[in-house]
C-alpha atoms as a PDB file:
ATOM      1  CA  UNK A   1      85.361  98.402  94.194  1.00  0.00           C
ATOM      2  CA  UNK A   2      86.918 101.103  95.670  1.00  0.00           C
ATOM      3  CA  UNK A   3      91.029 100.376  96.978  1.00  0.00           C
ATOM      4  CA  UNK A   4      91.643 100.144 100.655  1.00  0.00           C
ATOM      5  CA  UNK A   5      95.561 101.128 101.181  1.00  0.00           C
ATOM      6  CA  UNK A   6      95.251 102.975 104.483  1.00  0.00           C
ATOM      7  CA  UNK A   7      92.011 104.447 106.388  1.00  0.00           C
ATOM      8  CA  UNK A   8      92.163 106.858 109.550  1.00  0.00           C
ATOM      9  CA  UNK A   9      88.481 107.299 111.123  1.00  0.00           C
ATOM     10  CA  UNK A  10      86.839 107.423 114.433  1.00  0.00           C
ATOM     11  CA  UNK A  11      86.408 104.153 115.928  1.00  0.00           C
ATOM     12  CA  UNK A  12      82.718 102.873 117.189  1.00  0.00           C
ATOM     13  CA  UNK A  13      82.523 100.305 119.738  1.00  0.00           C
ATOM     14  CA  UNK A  14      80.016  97.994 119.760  1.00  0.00           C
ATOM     15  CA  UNK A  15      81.496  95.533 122.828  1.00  0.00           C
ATOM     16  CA  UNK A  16      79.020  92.644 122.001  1.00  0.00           C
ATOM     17  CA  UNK A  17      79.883  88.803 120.928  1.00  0.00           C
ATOM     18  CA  UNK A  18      78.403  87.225 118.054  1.00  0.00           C
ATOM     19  CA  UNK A  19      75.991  89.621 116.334  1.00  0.00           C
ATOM     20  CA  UNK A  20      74.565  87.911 113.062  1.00  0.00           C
ATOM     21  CA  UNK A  21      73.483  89.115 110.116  1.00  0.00           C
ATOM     22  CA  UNK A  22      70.036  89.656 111.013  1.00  0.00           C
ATOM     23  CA  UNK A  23      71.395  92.032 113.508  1.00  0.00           C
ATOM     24  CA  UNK A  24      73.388  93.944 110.595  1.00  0.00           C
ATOM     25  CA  UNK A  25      70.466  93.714 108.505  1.00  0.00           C
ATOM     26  CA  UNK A  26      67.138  92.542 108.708  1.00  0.00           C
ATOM     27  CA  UNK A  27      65.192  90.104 106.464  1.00  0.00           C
ATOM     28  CA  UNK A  28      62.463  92.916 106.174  1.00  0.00           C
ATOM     29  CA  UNK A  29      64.966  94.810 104.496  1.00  0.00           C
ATOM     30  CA  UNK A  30      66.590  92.454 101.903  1.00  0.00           C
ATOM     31  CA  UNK A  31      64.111  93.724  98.882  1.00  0.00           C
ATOM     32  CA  UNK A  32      66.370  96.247  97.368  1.00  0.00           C
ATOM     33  CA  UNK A  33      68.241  95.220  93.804  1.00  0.00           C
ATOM     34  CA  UNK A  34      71.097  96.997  94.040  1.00  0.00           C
ATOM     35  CA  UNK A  35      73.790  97.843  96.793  1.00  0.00           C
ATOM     36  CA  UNK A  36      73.051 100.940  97.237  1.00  0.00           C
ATOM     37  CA  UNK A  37      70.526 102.509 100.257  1.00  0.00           C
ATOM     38  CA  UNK A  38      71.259  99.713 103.136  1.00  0.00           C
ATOM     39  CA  UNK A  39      72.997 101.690 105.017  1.00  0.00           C
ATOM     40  CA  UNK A  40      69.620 103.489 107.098  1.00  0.00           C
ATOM     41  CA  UNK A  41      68.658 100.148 108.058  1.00  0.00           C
ATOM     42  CA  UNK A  42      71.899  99.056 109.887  1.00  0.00           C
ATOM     43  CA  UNK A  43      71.447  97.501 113.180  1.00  0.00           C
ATOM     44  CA  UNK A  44      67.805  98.570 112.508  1.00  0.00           C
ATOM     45  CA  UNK A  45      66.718  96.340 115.577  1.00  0.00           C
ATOM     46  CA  UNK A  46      69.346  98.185 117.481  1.00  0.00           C
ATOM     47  CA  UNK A  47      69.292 101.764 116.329  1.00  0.00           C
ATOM     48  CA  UNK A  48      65.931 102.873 116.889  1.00  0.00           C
ATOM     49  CA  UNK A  49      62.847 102.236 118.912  1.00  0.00           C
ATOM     50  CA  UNK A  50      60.346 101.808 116.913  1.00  0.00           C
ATOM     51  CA  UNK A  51      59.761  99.370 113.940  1.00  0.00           C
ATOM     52  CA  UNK A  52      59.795 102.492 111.014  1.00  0.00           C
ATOM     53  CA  UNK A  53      63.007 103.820 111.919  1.00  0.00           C
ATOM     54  CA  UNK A  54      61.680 107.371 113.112  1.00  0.00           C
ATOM     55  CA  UNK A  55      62.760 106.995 116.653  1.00  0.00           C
ATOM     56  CA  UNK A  56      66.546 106.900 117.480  1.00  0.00           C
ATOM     57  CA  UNK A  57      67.612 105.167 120.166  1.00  0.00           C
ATOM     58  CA  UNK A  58      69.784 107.412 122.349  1.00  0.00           C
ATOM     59  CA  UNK A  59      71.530 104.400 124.371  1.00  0.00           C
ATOM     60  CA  UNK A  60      72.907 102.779 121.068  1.00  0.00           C
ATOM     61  CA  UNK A  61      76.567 103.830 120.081  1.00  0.00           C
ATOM     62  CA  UNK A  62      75.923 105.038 116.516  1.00  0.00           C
ATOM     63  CA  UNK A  63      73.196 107.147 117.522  1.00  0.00           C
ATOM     64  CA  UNK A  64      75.270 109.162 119.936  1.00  0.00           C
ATOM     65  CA  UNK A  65      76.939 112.290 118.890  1.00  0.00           C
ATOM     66  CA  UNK A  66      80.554 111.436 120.072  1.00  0.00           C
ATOM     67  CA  UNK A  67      81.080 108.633 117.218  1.00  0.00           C
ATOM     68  CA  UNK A  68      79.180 110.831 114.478  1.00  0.00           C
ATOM     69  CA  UNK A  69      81.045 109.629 111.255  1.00  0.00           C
ATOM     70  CA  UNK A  70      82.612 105.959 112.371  1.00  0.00           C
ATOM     71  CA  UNK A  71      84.190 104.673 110.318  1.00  0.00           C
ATOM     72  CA  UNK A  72      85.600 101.784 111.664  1.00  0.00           C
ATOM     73  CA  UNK A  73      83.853  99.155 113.647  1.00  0.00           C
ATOM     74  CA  UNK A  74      85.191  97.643 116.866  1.00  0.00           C
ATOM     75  CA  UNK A  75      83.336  94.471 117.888  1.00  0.00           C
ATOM     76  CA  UNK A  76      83.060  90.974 119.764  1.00  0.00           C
ATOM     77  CA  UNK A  77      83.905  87.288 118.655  1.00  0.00           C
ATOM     78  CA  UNK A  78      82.314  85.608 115.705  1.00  0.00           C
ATOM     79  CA  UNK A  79      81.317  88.713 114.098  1.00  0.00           C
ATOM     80  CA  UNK A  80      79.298  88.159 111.374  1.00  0.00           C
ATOM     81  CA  UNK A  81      77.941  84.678 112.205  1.00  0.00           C
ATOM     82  CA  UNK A  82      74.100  83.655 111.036  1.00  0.00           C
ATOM     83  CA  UNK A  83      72.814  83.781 107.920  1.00  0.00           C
ATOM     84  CA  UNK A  84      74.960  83.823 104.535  1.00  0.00           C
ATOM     85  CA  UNK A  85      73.679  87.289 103.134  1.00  0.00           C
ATOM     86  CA  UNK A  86      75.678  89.844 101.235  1.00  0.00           C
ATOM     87  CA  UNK A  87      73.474  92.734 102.337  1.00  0.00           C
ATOM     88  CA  UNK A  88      75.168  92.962 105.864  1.00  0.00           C
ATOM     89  CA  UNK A  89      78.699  94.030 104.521  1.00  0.00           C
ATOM     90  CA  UNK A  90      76.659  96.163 101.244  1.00  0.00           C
ATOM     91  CA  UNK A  91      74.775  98.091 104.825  1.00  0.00           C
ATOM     92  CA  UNK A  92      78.096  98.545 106.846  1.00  0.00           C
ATOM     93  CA  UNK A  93      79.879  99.665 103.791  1.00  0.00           C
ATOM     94  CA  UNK A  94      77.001 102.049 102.682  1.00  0.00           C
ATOM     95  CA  UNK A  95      76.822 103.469 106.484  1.00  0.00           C
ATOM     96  CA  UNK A  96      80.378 104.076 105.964  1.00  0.00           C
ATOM     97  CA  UNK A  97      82.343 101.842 107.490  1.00  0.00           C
ATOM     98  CA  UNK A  98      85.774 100.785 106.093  1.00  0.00           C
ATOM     99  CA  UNK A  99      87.031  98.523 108.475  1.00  0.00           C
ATOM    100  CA  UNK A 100      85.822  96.307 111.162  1.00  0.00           C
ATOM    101  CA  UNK A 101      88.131  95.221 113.771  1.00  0.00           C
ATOM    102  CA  UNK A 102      87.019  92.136 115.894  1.00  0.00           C
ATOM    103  CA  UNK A 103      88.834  88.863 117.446  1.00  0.00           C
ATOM    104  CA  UNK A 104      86.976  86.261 115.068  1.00  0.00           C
ATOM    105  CA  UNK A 105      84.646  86.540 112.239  1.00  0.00           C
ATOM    106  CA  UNK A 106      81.946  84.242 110.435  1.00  0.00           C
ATOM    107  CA  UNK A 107      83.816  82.602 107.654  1.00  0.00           C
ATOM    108  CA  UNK A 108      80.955  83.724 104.809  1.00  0.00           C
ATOM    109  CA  UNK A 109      80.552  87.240 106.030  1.00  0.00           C
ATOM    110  CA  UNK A 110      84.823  87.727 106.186  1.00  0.00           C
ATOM    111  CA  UNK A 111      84.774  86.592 102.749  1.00  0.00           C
ATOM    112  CA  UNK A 112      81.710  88.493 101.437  1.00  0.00           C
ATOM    113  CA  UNK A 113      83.054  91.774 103.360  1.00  0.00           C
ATOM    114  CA  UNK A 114      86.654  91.537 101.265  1.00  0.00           C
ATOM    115  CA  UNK A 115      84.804  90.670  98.383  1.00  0.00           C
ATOM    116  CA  UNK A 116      82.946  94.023  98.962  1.00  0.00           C
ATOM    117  CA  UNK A 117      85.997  95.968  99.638  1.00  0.00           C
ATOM    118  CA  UNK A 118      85.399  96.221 103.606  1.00  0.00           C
ATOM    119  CA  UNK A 119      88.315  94.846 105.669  1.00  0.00           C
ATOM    120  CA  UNK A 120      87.719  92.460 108.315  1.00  0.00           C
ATOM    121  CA  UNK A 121      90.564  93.076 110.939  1.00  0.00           C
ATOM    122  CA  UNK A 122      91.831  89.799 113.397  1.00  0.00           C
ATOM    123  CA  UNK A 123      93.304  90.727 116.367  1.00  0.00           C
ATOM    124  CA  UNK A 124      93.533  88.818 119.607  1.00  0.00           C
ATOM    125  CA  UNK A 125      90.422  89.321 122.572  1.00  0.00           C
ATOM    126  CA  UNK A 126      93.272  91.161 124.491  1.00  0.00           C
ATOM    127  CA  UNK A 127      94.092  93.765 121.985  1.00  0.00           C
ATOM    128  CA  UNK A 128      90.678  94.072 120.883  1.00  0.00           C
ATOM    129  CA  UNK A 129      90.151  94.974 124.469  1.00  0.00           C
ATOM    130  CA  UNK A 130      92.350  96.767 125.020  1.00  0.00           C
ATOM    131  CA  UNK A 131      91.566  99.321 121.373  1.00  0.00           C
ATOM    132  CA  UNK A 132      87.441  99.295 122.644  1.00  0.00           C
ATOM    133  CA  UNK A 133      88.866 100.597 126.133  1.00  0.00           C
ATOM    134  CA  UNK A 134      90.473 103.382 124.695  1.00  0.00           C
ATOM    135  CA  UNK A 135      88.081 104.812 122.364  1.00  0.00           C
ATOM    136  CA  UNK A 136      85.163 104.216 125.278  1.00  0.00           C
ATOM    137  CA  UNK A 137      87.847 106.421 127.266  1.00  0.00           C
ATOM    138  CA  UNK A 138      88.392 108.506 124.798  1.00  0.00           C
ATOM    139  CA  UNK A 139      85.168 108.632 122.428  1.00  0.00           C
ATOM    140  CA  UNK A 140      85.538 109.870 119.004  1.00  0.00           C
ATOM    141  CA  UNK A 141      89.273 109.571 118.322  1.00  0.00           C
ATOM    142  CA  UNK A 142      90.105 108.757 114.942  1.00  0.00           C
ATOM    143  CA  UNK A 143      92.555 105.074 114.665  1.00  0.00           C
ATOM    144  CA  UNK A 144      94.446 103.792 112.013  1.00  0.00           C
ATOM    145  CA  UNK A 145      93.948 100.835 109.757  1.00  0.00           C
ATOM    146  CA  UNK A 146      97.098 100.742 107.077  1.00  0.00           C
ATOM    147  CA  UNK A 147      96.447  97.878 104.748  1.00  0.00           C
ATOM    148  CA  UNK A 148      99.991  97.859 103.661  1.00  0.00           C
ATOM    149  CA  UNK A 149     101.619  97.315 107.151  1.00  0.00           C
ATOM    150  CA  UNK A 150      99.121  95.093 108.178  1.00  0.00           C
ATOM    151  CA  UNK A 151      98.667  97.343 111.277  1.00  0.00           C
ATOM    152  CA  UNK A 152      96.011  98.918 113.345  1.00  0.00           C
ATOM    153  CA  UNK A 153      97.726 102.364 115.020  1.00  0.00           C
ATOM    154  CA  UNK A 154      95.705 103.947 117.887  1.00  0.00           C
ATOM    155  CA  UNK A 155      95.357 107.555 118.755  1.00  0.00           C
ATOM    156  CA  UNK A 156      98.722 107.176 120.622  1.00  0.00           C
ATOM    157  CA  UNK A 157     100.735 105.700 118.594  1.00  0.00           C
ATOM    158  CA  UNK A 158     100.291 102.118 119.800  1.00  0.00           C
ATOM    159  CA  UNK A 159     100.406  99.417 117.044  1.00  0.00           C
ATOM    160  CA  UNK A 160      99.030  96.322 116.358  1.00  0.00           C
ATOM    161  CA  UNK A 161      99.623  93.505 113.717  1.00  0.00           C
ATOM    162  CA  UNK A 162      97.566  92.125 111.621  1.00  0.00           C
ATOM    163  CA  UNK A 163      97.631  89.130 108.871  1.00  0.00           C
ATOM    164  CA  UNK A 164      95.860  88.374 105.808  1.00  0.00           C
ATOM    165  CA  UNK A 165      95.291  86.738 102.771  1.00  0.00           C
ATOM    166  CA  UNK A 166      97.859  87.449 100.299  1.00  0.00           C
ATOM    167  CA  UNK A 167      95.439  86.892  97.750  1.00  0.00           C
ATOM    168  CA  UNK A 168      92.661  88.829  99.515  1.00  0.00           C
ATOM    169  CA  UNK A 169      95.297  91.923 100.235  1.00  0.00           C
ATOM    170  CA  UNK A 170      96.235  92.577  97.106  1.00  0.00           C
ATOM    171  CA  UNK A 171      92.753  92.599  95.812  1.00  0.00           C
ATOM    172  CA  UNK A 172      91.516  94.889  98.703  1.00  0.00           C
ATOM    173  CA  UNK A 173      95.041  97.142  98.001  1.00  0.00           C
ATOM    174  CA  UNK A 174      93.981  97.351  93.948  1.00  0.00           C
ATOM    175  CA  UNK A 175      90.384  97.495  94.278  1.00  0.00           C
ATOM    176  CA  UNK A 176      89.633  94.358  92.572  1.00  0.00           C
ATOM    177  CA  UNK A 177      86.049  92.208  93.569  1.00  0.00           C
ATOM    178  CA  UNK A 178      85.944  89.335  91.586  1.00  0.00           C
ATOM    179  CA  UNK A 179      84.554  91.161  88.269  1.00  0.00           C
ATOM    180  CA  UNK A 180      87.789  93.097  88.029  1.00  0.00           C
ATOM    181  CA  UNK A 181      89.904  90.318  88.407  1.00  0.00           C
ATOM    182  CA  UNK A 182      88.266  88.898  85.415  1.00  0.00           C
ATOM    183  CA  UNK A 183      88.582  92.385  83.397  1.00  0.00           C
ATOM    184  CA  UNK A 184      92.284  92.294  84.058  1.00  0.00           C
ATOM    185  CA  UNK A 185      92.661  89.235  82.425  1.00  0.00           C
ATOM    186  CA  UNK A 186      90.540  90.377  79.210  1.00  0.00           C
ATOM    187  CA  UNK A 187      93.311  90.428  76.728  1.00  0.00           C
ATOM    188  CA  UNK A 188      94.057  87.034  77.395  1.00  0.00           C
ATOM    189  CA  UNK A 189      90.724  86.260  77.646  1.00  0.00           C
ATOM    190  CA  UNK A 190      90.100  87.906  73.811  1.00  0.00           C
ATOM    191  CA  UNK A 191      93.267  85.710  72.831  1.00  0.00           C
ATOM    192  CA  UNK A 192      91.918  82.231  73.906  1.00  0.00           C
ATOM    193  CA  UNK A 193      88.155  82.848  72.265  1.00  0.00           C
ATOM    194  CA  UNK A 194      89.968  84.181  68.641  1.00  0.00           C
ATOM    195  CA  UNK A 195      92.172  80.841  68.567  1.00  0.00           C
ATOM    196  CA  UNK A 196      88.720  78.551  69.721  1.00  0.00           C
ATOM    197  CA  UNK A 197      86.672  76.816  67.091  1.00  0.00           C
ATOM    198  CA  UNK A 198      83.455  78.929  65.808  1.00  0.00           C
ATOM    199  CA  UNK A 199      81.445  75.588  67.179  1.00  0.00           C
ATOM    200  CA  UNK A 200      82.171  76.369  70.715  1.00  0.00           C
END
């Protein structure tokens, strides 16, 4: 999983409340085995007009020149919410994104997106505002997420605090899903299975 310590990127707003993982994804698209190739069908629904995916949709956000390269996702309350799947932060991480900054998130999908090395930002409705009013101002400025402040930092300097998960930090900070927490702990690991019995 690759580390998140501090990301600057152009900043996408997508100023709508509760968009589920069908939105992110769609079922038709849930086929592939690995995580890889998700990424054309983000937002499929949203991003084009017609059901192949030939025909952009000039009125959606990602499809417009000015935020060419987002990284990092502003959005709405209760991001996330819907069904439990995986694929939606494997698409927004293999579009590009790094972070995604909204006011609430769907429990499963803020877990699954730190699991997958994406970093769900919580700020308040009023700050959240306040960063999608800029970048709509100013489209295609770059913000800052820094991981190890725990702060978002807008094109002018302005800053904005952030908590989370001890735990969850320091594994997005190292790089570590769940698999390399495990391979850290191999020596001890190796120790325990030498001293067991042969009949376990």
């Amino acid at each position: 999983m690759q580390a998140f310590v501090q990301h600057q990127g152009v900043a996408v707003p997508l100023n709508h409340a509760n968009i589920d993982t069908d939105q992110l994804i769609p079922k038709q698209f849930l086929a592939k085995v690995t995580r890889e190739g998700f990424g054309v069908h983000l937002f499929h629904d949203w991003r084009y007009l017609d059901d192949e995916g030939h025909q952009p949709n000039p009125e959606f956000a990602l499809n417009q020149p000015q935020y060419a390269g987002a990284s990092i996702l502003i959005a709405g309350e209760n991001f996330g919410c819907g069904s439990s799947r995986e694929h939606a932060p494997w698409a927004l991480a293999d579009f590009g994104f790094r972070a995604i900054i909204a006011p609430s998130f769907a429990d499963i999908f803020y877990q699954n997106a730190i699991n997958n090395g994406l970093l769900p930002v919580v700020l308040p409705e009023a700050q959240v505002q306040a960063l999608t009013s800029r970048v709509v101002a100013h489209p295609g400025v770059s913000i800052t997420v820094d991981l190890e402040a725990c702060e978002v930092v807008d094109d002018q300097g302005q800053r904005y605090g952030f908590s989370l998960d001890a735990a969850a930090r320091c594994n997005l900070l190292e790089g570590k899903d769940a698999i390399g927490l495990t391979l850290a702990n191999m020596a001890a690991i190796e120790a325990f299975e030498a001293e067991s019995p042969s009949w376990r």
